[in-house]
PDB file of N, CA and C in Angstrom:
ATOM      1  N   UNK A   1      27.563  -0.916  -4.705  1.00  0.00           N
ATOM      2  CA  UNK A   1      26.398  -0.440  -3.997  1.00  0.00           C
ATOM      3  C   UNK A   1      26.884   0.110  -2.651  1.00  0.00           C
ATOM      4  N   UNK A   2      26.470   0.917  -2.522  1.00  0.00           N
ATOM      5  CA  UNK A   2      26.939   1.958  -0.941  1.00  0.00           C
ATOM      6  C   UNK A   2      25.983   1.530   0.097  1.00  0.00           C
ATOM      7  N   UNK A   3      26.727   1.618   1.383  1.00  0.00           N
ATOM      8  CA  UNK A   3      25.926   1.097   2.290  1.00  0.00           C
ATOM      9  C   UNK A   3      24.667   1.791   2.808  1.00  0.00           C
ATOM     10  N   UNK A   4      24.547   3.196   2.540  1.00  0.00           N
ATOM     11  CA  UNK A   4      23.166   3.782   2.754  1.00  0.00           C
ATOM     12  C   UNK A   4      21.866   3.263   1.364  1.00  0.00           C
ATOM     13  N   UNK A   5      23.015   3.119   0.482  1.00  0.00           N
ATOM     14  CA  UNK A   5      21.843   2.345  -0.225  1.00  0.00           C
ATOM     15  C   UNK A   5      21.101   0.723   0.010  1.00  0.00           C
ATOM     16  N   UNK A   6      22.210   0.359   0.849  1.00  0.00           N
ATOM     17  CA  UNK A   6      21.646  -1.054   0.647  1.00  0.00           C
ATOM     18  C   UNK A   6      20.850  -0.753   2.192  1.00  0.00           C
ATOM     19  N   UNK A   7      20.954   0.159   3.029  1.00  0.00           N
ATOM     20  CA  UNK A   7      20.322   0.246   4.119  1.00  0.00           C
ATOM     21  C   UNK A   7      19.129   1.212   3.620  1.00  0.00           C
ATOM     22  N   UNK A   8      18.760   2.179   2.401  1.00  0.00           N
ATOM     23  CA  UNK A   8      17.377   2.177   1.920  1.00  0.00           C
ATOM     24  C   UNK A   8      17.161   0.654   1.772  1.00  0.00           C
ATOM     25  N   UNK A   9      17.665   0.147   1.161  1.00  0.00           N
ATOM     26  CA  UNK A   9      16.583  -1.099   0.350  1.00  0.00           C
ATOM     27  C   UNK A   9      15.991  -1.992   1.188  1.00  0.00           C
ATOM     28  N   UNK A  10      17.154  -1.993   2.675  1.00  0.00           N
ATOM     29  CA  UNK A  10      16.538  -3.080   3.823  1.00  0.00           C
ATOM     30  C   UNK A  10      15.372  -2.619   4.384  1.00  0.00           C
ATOM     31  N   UNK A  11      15.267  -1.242   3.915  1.00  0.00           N
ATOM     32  CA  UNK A  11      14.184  -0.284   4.935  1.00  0.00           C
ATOM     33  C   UNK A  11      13.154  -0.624   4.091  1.00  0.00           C
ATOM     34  N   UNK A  12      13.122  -0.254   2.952  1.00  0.00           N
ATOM     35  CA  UNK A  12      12.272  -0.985   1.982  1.00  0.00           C
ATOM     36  C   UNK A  12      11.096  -1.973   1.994  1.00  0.00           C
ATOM     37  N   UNK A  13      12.343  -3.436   1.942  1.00  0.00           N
ATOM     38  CA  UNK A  13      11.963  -4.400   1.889  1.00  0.00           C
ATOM     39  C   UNK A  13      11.042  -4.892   2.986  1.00  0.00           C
ATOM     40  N   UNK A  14      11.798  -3.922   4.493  1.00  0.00           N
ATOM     41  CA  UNK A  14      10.888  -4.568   5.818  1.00  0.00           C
ATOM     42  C   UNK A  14       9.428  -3.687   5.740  1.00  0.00           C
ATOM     43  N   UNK A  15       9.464  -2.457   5.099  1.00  0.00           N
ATOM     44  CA  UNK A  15       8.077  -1.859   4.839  1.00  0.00           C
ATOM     45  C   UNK A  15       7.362  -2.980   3.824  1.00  0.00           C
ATOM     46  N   UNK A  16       7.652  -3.103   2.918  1.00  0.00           N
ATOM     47  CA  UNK A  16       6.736  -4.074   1.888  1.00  0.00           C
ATOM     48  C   UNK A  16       6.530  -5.396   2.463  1.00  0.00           C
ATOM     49  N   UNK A  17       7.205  -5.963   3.131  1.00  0.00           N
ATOM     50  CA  UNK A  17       6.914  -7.560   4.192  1.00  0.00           C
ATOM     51  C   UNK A  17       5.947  -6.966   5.277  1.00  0.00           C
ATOM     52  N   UNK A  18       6.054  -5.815   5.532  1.00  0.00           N
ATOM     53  CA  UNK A  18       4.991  -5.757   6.352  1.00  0.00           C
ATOM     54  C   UNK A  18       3.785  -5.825   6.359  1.00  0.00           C
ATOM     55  N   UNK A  19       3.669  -4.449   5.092  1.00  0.00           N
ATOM     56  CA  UNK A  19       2.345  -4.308   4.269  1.00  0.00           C
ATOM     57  C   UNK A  19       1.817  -5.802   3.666  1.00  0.00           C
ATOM     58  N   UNK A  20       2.537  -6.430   3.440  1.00  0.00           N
ATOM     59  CA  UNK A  20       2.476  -7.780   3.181  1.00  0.00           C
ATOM     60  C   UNK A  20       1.669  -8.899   3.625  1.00  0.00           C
ATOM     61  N   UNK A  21       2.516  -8.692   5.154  1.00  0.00           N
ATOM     62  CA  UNK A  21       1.878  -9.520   6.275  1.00  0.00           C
ATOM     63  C   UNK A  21       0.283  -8.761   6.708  1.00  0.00           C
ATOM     64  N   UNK A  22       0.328  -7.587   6.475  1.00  0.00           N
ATOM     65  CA  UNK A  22      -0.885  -6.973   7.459  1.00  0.00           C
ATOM     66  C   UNK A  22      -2.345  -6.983   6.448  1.00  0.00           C
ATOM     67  N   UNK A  23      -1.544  -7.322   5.223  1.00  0.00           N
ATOM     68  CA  UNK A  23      -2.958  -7.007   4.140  1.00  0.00           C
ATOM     69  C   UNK A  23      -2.663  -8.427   3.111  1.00  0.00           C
ATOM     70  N   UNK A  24      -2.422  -9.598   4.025  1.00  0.00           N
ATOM     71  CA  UNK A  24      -2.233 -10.635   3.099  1.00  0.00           C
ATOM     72  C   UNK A  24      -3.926 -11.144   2.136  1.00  0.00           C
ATOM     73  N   UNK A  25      -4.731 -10.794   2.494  1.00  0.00           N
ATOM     74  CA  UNK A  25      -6.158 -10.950   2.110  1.00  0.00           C
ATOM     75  C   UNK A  25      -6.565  -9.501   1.609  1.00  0.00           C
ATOM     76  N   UNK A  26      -5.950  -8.575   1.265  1.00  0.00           N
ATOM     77  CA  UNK A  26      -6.296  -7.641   0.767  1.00  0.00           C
ATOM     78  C   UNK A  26      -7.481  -7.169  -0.682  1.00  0.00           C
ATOM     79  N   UNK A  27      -6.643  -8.869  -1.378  1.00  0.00           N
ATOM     80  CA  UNK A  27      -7.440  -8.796  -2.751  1.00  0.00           C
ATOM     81  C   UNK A  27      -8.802  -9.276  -2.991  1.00  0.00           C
ATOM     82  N   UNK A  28      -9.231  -9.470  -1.567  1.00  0.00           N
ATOM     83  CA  UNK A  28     -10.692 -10.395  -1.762  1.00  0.00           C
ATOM     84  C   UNK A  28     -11.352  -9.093  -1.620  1.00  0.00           C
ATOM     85  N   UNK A  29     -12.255  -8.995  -2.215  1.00  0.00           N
ATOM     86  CA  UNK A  29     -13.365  -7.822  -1.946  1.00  0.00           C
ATOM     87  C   UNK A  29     -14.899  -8.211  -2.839  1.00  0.00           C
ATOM     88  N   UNK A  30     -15.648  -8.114  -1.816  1.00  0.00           N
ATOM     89  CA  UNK A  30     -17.332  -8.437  -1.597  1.00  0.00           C
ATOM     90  C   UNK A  30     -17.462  -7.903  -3.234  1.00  0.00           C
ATOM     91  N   UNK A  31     -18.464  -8.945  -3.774  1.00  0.00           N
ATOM     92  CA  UNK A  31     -19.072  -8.878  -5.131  1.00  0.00           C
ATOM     93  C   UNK A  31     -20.329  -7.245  -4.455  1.00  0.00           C
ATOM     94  N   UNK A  32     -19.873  -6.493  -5.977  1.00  0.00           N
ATOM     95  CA  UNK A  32     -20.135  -4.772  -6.115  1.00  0.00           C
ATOM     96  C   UNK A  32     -19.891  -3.809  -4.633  1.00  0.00           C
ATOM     97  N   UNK A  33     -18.393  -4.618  -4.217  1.00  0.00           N
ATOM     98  CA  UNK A  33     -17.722  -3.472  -3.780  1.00  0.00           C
ATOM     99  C   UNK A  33     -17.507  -1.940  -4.200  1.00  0.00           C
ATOM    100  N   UNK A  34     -17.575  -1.666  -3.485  1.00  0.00           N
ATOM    101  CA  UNK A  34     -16.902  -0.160  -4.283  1.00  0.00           C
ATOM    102  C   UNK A  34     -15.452   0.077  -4.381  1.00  0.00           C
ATOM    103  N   UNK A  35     -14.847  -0.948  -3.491  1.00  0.00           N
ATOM    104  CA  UNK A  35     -13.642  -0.883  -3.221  1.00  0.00           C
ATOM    105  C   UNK A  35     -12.945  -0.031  -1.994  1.00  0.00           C
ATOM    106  N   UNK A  36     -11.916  -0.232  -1.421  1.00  0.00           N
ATOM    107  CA  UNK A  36     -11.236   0.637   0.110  1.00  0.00           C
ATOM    108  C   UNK A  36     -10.337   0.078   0.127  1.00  0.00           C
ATOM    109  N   UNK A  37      -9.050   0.856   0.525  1.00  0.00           N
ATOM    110  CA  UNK A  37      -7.999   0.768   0.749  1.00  0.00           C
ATOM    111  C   UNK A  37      -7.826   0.119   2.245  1.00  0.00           C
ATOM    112  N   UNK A  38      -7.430  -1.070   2.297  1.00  0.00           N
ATOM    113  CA  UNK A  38      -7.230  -1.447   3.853  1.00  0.00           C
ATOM    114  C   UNK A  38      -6.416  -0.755   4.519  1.00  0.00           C
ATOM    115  N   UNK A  39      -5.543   0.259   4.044  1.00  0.00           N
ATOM    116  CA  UNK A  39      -4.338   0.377   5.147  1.00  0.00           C
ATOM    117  C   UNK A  39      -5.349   2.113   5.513  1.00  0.00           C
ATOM    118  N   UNK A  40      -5.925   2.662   4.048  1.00  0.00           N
ATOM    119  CA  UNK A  40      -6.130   4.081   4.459  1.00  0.00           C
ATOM    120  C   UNK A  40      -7.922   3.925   4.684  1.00  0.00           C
ATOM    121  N   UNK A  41      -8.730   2.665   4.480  1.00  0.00           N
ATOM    122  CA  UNK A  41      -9.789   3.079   4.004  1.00  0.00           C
ATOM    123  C   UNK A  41     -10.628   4.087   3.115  1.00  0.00           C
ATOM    124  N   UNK A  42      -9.525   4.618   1.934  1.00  0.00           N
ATOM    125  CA  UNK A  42      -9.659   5.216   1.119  1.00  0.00           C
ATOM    126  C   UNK A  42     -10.770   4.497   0.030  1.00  0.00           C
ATOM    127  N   UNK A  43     -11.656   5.020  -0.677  1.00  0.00           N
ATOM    128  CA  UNK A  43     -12.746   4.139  -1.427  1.00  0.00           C
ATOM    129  C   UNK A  43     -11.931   4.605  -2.797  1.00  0.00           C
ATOM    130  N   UNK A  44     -11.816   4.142  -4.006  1.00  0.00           N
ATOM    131  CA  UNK A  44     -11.639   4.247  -5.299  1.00  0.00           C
ATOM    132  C   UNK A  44     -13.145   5.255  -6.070  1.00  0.00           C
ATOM    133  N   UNK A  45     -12.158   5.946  -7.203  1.00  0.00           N
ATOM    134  CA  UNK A  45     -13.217   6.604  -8.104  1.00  0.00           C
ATOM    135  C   UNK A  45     -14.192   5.691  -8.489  1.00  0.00           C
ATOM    136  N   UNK A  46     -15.481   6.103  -8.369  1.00  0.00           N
ATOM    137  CA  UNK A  46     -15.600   7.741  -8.799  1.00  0.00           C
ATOM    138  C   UNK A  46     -16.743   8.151  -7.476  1.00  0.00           C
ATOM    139  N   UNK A  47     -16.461   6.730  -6.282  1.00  0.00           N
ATOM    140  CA  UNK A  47     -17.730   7.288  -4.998  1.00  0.00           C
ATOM    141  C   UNK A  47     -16.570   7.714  -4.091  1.00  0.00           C
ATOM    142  N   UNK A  48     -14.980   8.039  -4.071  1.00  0.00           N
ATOM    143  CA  UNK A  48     -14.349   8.076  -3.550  1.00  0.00           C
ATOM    144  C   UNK A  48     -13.249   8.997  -4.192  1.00  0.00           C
ATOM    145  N   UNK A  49     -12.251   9.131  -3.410  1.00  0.00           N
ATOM    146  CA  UNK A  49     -11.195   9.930  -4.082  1.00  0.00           C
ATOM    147  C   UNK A  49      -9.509   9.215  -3.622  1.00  0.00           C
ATOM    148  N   UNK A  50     -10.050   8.027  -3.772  1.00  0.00           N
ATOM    149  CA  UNK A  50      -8.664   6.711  -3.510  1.00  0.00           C
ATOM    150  C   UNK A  50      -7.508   6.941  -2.690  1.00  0.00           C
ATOM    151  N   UNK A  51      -6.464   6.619  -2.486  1.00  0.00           N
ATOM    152  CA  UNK A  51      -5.616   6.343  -1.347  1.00  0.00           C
ATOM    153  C   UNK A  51      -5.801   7.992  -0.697  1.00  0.00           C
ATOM    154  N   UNK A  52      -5.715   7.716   0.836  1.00  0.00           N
ATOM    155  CA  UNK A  52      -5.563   9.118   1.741  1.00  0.00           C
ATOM    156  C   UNK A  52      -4.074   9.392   1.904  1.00  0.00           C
ATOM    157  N   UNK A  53      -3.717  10.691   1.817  1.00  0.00           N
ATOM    158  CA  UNK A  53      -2.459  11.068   2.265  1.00  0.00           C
ATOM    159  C   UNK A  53      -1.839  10.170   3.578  1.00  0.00           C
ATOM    160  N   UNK A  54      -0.419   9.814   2.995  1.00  0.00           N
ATOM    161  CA  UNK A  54       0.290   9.580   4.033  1.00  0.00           C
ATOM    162  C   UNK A  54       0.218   7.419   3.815  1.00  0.00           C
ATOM    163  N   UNK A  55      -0.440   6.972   3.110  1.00  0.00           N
ATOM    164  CA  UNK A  55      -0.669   5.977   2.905  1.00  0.00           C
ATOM    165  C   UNK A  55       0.183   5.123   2.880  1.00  0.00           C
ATOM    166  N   UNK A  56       0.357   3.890   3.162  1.00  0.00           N
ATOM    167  CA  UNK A  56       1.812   3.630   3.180  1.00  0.00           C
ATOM    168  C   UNK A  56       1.717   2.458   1.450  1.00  0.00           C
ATOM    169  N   UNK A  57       0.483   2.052   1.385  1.00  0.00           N
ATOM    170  CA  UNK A  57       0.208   1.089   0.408  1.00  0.00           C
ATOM    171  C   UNK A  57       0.526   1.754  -1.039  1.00  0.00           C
ATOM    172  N   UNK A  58      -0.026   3.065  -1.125  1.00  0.00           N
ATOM    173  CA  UNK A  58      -0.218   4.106  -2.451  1.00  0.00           C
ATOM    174  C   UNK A  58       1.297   4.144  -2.098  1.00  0.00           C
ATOM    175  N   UNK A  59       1.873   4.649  -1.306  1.00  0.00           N
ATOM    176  CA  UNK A  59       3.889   4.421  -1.587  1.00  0.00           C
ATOM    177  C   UNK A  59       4.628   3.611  -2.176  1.00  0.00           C
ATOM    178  N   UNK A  60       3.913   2.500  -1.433  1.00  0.00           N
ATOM    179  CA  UNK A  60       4.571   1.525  -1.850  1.00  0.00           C
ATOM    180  C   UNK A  60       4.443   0.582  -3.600  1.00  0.00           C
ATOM    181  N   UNK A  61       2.877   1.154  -3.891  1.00  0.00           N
ATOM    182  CA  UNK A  61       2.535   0.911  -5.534  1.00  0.00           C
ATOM    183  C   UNK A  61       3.202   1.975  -6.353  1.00  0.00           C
ATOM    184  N   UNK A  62       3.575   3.663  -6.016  1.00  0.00           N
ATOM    185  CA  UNK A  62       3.737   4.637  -6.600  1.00  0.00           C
ATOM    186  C   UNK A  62       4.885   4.307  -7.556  1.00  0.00           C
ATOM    187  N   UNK A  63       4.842   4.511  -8.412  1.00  0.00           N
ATOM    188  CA  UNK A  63       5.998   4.624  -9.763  1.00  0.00           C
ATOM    189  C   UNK A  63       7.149   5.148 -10.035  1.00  0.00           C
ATOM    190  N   UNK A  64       6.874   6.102  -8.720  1.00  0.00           N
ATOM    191  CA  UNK A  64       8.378   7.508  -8.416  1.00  0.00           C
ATOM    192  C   UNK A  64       9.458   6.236  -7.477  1.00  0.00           C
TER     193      UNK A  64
END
């Protein structure tokens, strides 16, 4: 493993501990929420159009 890689992964890891720490209650949401993104206040389909550009949460779930 090369050291710029293991210095992505530290970069990484301190983004996801963060998001972590800042949205540790994230998953509670009010009975017939519509749902919102805590970090973007983005609302979910279909009264919304879900994470806002630049999001750091939708990054950090993304699949790429």
């Amino acid at each position: 493993m090369s050291e710029d890689e293991v210095a992505r992964l530290r970069a990484e890891v301190a983004e996801l501990l963060r998001l972590l720490e800042k949205h540790q209650w994230s998953g509670l949401t009010p009975v017939k929420s519509i749902g919102a993104c805590p970090e973007c206040a983005g609302a979910r389909p279909p009264e919304g159009t879900g994470h806002r550009p630049g999001c750091a949460l939708a990054a950090a779930l993304s699949l790429d």
